[in-house]
PDB file of N, CA and C in Angstrom:
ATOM      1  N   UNK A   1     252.107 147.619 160.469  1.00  0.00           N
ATOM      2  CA  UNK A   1     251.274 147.831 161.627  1.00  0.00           C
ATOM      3  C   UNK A   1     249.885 147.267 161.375  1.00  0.00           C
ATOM      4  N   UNK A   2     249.244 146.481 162.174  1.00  0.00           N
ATOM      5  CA  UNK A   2     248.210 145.715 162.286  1.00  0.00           C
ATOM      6  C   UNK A   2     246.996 147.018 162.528  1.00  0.00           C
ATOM      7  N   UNK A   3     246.082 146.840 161.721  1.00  0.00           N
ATOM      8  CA  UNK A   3     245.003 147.618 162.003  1.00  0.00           C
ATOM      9  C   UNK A   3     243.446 146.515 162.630  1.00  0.00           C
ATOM     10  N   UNK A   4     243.218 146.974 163.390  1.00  0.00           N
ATOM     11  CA  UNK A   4     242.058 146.171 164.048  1.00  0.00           C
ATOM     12  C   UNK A   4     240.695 146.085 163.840  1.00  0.00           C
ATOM     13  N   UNK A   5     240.047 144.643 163.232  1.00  0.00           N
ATOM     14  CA  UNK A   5     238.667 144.973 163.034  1.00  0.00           C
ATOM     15  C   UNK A   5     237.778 144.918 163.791  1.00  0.00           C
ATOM     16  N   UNK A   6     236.604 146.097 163.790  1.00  0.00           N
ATOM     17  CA  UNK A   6     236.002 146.587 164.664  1.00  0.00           C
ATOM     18  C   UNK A   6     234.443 145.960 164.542  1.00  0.00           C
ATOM     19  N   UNK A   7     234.651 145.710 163.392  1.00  0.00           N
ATOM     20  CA  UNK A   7     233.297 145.141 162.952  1.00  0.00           C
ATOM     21  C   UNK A   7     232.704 144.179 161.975  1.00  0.00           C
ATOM     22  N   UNK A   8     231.805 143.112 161.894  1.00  0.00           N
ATOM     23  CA  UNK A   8     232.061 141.977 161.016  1.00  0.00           C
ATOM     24  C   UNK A   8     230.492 141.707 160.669  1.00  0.00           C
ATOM     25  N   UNK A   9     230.057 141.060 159.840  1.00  0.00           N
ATOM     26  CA  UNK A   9     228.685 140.648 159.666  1.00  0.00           C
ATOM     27  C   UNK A   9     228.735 139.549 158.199  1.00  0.00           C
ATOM     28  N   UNK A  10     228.444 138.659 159.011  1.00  0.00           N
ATOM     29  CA  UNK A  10     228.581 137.302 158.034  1.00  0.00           C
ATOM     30  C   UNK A  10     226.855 137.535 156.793  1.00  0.00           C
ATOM     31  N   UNK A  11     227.782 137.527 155.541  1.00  0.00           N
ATOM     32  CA  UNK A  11     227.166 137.820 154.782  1.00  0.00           C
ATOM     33  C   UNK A  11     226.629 136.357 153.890  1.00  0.00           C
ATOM     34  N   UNK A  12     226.148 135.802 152.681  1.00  0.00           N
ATOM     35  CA  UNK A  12     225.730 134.543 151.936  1.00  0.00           C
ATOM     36  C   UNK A  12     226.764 134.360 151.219  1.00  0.00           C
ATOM     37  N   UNK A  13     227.258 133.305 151.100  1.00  0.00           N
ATOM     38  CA  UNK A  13     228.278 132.612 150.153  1.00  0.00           C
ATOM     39  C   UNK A  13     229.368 132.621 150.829  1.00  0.00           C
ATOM     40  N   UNK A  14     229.765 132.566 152.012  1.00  0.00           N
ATOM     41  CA  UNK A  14     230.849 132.875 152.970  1.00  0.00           C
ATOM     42  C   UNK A  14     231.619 133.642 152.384  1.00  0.00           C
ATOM     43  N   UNK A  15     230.715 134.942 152.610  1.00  0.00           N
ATOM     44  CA  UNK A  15     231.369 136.116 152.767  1.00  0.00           C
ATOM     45  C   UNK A  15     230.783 137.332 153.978  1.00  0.00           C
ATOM     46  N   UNK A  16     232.154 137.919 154.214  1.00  0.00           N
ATOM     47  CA  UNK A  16     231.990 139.075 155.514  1.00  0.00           C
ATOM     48  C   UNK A  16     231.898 140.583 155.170  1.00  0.00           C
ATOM     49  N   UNK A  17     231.128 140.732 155.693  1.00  0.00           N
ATOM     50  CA  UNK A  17     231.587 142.264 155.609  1.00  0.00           C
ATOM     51  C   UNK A  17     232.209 142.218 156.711  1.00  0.00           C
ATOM     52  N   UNK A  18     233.446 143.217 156.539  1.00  0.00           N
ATOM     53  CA  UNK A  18     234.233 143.921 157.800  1.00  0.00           C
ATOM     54  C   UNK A  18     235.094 145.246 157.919  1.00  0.00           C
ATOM     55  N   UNK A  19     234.645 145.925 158.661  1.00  0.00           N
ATOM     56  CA  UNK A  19     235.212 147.321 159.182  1.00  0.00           C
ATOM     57  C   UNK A  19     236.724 147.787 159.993  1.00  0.00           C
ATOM     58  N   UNK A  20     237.322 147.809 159.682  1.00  0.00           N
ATOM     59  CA  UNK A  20     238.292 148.393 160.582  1.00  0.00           C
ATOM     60  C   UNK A  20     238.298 149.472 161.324  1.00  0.00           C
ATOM     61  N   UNK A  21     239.452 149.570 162.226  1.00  0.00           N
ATOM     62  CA  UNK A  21     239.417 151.162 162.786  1.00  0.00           C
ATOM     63  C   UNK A  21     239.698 151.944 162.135  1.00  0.00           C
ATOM     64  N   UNK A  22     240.515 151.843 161.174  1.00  0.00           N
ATOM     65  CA  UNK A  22     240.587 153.330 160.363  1.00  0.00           C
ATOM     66  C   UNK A  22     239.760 153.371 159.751  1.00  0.00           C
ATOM     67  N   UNK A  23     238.410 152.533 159.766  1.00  0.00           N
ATOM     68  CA  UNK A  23     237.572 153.157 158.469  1.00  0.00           C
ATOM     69  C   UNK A  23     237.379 152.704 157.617  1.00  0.00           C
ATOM     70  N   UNK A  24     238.255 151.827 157.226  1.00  0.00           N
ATOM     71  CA  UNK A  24     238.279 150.676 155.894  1.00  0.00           C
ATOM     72  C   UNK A  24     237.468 150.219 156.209  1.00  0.00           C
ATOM     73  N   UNK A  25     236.324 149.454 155.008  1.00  0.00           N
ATOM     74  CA  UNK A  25     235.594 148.719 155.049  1.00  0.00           C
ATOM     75  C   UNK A  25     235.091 147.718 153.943  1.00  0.00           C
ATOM     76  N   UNK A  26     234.648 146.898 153.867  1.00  0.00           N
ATOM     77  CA  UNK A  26     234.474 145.836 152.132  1.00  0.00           C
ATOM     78  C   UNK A  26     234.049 144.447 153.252  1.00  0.00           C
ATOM     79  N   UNK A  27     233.643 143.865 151.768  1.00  0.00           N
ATOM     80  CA  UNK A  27     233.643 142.509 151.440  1.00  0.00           C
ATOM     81  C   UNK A  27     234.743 141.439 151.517  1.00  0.00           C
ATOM     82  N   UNK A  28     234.612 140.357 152.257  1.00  0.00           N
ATOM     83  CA  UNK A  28     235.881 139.211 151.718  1.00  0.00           C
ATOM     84  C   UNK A  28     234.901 138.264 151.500  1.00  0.00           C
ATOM     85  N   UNK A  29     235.751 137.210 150.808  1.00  0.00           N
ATOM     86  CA  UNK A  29     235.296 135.871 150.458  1.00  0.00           C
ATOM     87  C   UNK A  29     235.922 134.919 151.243  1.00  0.00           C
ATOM     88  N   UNK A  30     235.873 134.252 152.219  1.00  0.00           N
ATOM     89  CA  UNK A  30     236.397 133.362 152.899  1.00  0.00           C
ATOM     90  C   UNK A  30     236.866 132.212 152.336  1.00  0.00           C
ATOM     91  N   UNK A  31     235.605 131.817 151.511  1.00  0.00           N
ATOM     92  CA  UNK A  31     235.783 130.443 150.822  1.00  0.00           C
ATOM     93  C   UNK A  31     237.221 130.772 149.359  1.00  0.00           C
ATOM     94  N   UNK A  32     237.447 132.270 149.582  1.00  0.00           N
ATOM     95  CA  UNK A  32     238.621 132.133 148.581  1.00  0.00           C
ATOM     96  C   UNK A  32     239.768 132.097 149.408  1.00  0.00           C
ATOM     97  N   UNK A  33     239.785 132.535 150.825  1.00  0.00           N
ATOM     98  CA  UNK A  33     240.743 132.369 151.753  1.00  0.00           C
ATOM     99  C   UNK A  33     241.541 130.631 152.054  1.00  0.00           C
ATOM    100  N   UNK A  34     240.507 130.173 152.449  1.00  0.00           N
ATOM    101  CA  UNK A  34     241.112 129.122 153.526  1.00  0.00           C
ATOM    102  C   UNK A  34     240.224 127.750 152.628  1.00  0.00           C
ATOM    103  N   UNK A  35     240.977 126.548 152.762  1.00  0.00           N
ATOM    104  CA  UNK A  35     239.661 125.333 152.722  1.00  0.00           C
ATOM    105  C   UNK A  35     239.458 125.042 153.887  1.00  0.00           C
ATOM    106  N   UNK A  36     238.031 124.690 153.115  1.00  0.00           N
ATOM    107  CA  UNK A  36     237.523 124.304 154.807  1.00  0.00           C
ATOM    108  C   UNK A  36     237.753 122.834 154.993  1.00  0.00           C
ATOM    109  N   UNK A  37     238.860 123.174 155.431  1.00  0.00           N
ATOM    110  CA  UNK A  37     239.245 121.408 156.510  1.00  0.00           C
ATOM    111  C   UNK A  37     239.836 121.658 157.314  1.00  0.00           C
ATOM    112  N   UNK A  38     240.064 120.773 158.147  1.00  0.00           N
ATOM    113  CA  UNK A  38     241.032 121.415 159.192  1.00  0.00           C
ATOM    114  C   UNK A  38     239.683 122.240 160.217  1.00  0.00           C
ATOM    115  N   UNK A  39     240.448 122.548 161.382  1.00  0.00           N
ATOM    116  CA  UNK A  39     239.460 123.851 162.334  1.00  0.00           C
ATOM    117  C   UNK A  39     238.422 124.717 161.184  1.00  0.00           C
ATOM    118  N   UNK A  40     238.580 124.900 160.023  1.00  0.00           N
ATOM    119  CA  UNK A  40     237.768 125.272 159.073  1.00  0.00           C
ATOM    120  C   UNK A  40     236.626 124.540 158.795  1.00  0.00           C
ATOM    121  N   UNK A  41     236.849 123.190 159.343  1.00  0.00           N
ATOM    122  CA  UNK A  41     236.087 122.087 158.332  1.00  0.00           C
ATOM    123  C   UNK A  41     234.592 122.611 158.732  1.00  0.00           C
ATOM    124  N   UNK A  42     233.769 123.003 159.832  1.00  0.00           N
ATOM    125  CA  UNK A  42     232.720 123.333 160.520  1.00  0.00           C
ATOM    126  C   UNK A  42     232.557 124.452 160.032  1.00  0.00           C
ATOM    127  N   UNK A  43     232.979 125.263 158.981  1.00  0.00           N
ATOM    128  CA  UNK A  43     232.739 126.854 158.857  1.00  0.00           C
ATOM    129  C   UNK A  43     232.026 126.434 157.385  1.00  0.00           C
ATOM    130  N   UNK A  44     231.762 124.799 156.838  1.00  0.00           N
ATOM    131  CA  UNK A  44     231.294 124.654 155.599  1.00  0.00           C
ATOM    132  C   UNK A  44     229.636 124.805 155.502  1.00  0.00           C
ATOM    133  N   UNK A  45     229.553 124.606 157.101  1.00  0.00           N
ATOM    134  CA  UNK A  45     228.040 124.620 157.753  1.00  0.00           C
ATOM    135  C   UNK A  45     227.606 126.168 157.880  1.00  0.00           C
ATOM    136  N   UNK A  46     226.377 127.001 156.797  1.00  0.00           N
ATOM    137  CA  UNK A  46     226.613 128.257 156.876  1.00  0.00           C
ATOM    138  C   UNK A  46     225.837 128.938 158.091  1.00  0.00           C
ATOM    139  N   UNK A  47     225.085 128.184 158.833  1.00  0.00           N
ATOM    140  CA  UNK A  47     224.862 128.294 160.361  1.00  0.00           C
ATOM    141  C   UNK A  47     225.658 128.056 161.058  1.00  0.00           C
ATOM    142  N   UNK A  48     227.010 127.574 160.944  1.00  0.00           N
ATOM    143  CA  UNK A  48     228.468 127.752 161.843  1.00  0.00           C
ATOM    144  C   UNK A  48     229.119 129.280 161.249  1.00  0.00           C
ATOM    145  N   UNK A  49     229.066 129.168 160.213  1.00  0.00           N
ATOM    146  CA  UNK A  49     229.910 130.257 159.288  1.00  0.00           C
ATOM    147  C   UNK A  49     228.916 131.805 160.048  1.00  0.00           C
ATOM    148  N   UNK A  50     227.855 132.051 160.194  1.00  0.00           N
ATOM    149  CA  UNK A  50     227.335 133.214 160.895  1.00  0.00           C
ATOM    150  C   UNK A  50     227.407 132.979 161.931  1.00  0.00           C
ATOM    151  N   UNK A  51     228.040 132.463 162.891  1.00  0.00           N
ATOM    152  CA  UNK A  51     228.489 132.255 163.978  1.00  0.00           C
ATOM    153  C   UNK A  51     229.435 133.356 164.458  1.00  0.00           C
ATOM    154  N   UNK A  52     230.384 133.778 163.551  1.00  0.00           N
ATOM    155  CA  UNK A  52     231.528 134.776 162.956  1.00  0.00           C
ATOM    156  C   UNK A  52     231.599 135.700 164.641  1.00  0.00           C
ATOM    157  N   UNK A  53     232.645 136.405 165.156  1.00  0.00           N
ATOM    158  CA  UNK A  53     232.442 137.601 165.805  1.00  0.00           C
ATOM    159  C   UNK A  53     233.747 137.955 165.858  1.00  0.00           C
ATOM    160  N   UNK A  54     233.711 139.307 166.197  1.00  0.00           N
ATOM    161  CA  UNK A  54     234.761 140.437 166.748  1.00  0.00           C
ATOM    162  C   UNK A  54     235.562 139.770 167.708  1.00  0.00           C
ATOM    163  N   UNK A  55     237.025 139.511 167.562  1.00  0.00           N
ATOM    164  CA  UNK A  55     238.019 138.814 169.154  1.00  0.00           C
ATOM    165  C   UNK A  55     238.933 139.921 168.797  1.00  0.00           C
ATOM    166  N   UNK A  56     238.059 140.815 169.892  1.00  0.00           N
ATOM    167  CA  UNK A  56     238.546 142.213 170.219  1.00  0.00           C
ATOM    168  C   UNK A  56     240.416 142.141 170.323  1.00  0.00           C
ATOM    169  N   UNK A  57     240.505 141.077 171.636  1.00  0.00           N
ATOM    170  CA  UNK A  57     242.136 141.478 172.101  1.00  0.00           C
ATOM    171  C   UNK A  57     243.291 140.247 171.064  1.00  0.00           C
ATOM    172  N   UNK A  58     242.473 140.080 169.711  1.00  0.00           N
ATOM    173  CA  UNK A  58     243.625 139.672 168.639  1.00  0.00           C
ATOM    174  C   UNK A  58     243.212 140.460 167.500  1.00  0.00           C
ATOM    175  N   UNK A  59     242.352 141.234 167.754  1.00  0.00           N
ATOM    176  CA  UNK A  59     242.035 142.580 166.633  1.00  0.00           C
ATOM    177  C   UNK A  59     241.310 141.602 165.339  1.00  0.00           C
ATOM    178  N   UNK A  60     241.089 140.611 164.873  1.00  0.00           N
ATOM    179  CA  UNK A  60     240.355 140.012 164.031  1.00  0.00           C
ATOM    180  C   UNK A  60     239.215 139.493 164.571  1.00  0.00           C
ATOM    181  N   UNK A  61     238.759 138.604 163.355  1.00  0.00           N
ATOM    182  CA  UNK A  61     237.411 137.574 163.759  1.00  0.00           C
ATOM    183  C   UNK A  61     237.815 136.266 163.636  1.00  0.00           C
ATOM    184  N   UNK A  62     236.777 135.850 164.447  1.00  0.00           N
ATOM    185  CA  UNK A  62     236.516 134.298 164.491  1.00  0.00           C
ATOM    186  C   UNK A  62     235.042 133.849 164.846  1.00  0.00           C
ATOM    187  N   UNK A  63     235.392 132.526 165.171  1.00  0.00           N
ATOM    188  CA  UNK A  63     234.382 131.809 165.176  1.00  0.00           C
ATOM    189  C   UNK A  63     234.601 130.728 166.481  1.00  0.00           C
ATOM    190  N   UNK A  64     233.435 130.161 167.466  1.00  0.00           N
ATOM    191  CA  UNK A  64     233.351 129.904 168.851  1.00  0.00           C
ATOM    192  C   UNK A  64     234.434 128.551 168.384  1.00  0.00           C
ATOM    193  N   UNK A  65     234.651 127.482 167.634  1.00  0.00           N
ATOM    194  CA  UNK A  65     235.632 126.752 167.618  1.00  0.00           C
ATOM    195  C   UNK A  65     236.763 127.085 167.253  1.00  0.00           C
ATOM    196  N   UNK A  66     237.477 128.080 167.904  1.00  0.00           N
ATOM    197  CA  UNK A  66     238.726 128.437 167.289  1.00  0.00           C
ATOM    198  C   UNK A  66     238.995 129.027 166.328  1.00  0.00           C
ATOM    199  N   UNK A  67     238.586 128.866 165.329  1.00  0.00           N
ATOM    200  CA  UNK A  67     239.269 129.214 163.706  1.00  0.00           C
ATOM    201  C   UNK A  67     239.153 131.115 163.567  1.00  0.00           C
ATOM    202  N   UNK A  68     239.832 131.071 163.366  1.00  0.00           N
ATOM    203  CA  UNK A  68     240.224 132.904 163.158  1.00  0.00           C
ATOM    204  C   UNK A  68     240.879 133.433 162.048  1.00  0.00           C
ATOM    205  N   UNK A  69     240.882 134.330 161.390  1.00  0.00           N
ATOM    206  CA  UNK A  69     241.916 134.718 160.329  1.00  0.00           C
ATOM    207  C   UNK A  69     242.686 135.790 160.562  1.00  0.00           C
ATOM    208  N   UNK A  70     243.676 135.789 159.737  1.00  0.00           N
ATOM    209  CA  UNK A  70     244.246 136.812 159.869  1.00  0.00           C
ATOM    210  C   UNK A  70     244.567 138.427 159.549  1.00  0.00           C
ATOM    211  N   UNK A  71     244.551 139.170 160.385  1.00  0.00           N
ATOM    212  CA  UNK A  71     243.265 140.346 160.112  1.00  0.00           C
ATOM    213  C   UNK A  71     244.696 141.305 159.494  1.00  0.00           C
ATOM    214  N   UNK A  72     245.445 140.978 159.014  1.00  0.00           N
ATOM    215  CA  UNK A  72     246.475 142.048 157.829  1.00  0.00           C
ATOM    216  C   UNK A  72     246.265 141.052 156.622  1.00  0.00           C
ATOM    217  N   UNK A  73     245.686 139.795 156.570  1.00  0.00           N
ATOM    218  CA  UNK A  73     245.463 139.364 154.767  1.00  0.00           C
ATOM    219  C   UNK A  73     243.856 139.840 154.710  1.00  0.00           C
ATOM    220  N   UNK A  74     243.046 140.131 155.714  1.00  0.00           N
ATOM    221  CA  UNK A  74     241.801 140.595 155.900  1.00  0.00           C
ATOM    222  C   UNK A  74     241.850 142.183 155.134  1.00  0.00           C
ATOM    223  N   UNK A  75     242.423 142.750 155.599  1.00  0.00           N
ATOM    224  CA  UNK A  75     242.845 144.189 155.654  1.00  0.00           C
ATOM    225  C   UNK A  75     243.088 144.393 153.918  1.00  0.00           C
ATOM    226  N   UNK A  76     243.995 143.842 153.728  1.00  0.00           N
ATOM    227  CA  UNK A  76     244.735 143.797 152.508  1.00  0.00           C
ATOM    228  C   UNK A  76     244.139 144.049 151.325  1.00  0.00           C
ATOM    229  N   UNK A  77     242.954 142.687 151.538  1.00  0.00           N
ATOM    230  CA  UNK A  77     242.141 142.242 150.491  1.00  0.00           C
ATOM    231  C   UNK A  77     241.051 143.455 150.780  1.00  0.00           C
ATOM    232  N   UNK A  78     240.523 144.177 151.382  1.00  0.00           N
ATOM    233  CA  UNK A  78     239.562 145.315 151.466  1.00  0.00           C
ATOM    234  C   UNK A  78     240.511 146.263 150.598  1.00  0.00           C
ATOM    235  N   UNK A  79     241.550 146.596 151.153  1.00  0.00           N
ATOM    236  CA  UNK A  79     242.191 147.906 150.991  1.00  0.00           C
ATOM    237  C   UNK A  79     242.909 147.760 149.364  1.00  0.00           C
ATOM    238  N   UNK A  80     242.886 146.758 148.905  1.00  0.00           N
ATOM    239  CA  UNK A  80     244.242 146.338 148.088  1.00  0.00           C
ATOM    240  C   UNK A  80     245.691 146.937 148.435  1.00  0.00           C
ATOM    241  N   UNK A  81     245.695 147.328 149.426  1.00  0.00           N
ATOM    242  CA  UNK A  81     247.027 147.509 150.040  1.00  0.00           C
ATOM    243  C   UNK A  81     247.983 145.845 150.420  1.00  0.00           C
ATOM    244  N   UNK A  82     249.245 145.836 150.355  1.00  0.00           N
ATOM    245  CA  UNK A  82     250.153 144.981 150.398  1.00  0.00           C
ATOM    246  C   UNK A  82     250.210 145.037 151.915  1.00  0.00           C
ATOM    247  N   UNK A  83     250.311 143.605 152.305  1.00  0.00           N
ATOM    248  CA  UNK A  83     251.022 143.167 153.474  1.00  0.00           C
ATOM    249  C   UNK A  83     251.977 143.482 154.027  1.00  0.00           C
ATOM    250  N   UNK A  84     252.425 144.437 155.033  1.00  0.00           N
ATOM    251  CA  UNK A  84     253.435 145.312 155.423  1.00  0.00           C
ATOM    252  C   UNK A  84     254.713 143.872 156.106  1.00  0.00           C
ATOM    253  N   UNK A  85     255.945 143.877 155.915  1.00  0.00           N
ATOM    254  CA  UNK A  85     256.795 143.257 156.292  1.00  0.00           C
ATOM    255  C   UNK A  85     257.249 143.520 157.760  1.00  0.00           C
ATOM    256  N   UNK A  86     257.135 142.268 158.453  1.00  0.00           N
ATOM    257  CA  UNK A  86     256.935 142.487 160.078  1.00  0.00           C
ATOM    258  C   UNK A  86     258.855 142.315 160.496  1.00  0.00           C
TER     259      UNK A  86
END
């Protein structure tokens, strides 16, 4: 079950803080997530990268060109909880 983040704040070194609804909350590292190429490639710019916001009705974040992640490897990496099998 997908838990939804409620809250995000682009932090230095492309990293986020982010909140969920249950409460969870931490640090990620983006730049350990994804490379930036691709729809990423613009998130290398760290005045694109605080761009970041809440896309309420897919329960994660993104950013105004598309690029979004995915908010159960988001989750995961806060919680060290495992990726639930869909």
């Amino acid at each position: 079950m997908m838990v939804d983040v409620v809250e995000v704040r682009p932090l230095e070194g492309y990293r986020l803080y982010l909140r969920f609804e249950d409460g969870a909350e931490g640090e990620v590292d983006v730049s350990g997530l994804v490379p930036f190429e691709g729809v990423f490639a613009l998130l290398r710019d760290p005045v694109r990268f605080a761009e970041v916001r809440v896309l309420p009705d897919l329960g994660t974040v993104g950013w105004p060109n598309g690029a979004d992640l995915d908010p159960d490897v988001l989750y995961a990496k806060i919680t060290g909880k495992r990726i639930a099998q869909r």
